[in-house]
C-alpha atoms as a PDB file:
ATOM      1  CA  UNK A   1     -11.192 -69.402  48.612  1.00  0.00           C
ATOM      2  CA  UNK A   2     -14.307 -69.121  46.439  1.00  0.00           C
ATOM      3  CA  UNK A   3     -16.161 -66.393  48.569  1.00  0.00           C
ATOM      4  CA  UNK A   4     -12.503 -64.604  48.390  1.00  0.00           C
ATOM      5  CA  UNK A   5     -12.373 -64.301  45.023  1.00  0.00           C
ATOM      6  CA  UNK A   6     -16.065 -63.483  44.711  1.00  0.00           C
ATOM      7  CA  UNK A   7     -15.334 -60.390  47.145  1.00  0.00           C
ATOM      8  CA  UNK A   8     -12.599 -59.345  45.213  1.00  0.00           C
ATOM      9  CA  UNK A   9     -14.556 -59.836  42.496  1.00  0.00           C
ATOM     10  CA  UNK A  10     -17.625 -57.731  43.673  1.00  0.00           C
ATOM     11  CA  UNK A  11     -14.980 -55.150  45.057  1.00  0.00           C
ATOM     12  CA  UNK A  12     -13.096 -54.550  41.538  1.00  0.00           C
ATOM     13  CA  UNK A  13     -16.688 -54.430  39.675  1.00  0.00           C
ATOM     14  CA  UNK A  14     -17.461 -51.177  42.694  1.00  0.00           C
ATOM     15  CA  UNK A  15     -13.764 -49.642  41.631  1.00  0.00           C
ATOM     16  CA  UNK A  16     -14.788 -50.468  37.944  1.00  0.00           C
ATOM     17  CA  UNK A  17     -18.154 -48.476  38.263  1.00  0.00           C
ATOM     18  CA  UNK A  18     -16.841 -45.752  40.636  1.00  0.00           C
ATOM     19  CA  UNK A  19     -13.757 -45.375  37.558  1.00  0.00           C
ATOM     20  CA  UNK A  20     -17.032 -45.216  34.806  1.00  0.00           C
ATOM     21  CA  UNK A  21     -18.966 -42.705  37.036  1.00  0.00           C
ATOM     22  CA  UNK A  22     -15.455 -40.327  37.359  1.00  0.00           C
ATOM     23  CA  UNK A  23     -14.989 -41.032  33.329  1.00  0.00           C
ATOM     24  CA  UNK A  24     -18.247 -39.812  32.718  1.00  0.00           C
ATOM     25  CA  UNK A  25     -17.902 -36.505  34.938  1.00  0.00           C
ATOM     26  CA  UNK A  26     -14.322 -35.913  33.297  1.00  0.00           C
ATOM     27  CA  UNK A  27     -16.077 -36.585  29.675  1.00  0.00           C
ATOM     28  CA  UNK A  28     -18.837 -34.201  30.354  1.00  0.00           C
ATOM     29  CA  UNK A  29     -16.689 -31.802  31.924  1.00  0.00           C
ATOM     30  CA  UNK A  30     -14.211 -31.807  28.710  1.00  0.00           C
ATOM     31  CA  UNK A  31     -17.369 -31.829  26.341  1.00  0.00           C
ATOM     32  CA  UNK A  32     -18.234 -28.789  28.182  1.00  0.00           C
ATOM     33  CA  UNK A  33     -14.876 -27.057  27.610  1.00  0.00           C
ATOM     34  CA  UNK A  34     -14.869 -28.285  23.989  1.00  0.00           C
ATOM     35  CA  UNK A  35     -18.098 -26.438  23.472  1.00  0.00           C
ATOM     36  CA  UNK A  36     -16.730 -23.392  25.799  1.00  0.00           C
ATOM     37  CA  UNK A  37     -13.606 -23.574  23.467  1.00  0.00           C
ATOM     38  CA  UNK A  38     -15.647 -23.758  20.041  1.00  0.00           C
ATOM     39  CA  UNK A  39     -17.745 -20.516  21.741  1.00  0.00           C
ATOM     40  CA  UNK A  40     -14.834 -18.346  22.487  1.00  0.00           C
ATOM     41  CA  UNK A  41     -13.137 -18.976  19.163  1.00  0.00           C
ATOM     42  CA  UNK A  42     -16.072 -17.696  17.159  1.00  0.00           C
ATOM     43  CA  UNK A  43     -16.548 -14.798  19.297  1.00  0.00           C
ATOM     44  CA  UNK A  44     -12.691 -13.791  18.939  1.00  0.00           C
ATOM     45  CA  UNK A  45     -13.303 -14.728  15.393  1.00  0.00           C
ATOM     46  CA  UNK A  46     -16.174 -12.235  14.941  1.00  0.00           C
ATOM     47  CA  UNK A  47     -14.091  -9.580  16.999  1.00  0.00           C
ATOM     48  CA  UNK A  48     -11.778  -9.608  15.099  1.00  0.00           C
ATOM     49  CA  UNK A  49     -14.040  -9.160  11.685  1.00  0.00           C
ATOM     50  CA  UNK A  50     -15.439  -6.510  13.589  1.00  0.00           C
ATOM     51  CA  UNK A  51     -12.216  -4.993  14.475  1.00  0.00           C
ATOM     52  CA  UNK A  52     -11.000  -5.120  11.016  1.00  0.00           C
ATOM     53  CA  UNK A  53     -14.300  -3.771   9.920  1.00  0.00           C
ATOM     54  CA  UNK A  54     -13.891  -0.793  12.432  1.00  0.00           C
ATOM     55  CA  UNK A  55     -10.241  -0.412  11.302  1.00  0.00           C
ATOM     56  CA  UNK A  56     -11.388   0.067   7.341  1.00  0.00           C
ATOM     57  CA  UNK A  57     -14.190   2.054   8.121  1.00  0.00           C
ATOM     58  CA  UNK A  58     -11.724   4.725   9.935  1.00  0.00           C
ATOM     59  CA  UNK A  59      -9.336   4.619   7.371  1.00  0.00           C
ATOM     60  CA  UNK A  60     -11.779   5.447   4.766  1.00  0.00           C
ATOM     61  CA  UNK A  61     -13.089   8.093   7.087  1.00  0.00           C
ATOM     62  CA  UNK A  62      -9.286   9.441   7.664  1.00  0.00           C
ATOM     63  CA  UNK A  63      -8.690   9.395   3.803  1.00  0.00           C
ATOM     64  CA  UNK A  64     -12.000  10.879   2.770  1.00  0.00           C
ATOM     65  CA  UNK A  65     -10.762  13.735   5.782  1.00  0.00           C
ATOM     66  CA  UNK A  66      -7.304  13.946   4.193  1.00  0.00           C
ATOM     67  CA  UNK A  67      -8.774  14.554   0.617  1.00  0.00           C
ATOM     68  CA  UNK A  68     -10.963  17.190   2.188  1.00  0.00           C
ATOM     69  CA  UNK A  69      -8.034  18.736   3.882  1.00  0.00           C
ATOM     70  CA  UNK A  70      -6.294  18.861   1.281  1.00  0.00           C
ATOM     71  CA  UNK A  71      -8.589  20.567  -0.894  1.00  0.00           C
ATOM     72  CA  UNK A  72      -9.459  22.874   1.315  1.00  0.00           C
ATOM     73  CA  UNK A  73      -5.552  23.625   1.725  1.00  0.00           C
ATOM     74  CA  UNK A  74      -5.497  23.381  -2.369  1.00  0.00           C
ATOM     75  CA  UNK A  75      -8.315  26.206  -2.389  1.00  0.00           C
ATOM     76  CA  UNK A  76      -7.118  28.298   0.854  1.00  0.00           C
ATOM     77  CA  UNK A  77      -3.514  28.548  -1.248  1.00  0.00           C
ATOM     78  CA  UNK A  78      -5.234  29.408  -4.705  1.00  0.00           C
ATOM     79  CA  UNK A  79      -7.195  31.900  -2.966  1.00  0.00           C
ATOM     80  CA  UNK A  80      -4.385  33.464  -1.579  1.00  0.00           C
ATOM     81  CA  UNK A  81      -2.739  33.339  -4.761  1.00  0.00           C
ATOM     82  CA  UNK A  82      -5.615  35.251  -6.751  1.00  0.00           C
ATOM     83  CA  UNK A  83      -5.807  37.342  -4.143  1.00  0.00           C
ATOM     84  CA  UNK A  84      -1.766  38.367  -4.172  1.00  0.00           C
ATOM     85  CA  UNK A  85      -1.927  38.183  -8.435  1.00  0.00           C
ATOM     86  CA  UNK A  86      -5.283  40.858  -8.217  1.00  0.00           C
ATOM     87  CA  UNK A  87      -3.415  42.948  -5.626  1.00  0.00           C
ATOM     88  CA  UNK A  88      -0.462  43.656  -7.877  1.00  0.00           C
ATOM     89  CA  UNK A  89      -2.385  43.475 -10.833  1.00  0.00           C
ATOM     90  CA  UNK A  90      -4.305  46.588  -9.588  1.00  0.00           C
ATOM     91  CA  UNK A  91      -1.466  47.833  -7.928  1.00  0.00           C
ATOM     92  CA  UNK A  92       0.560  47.916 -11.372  1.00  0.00           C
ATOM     93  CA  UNK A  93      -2.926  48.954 -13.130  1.00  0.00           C
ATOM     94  CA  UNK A  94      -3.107  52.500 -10.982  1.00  0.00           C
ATOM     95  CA  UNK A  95       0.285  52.775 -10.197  1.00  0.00           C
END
């Protein structure tokens, strides 16, 4: 009875070290995807700052482009208005 128990014994203490070894893989493996995790959430983190970056930059560029356009619409119409306001001044003046 005492070598039977011993056995057992020696045969739980293998399943308890084979169980540690397998622990050990599974906790490397899952400090591995915790760092993997951490890694990917500061790169979509600093995507997205660039993204948002990118997105200011172009709306600054489209409002700068709108302010152009329209002055040069502002200046296109006054031109075309001195031009109509000369035309009939000089057309009254020699008429």
């Amino acid at each position: 009875m005492y070598v039977c128990c011993v056995l057992q014994i020696e045969a739980l203490n293998a399943d308890y070290d084979k169980l540690q070894k397998a622990n050990t893989k599974l906790q490397k493996a899952c400090d591995s995807l915790e760092d993997e995790k951490m890694f990917l959430q500061n790169e979509l983190d600093r995507m997205a700052k660039d993204a948002e970056i990118r997105y200011m930059q172009e709306m600054w560029i489209l409002e700068r482009n709108g302010h152009f356009v329209y002055w040069y619409v502002s200046i296109h119409y006054f031109y075309e208005w001195c031009t109509e306001t000369l035309e009939t001044t000089l057309v009254s003046l020699f008429m």
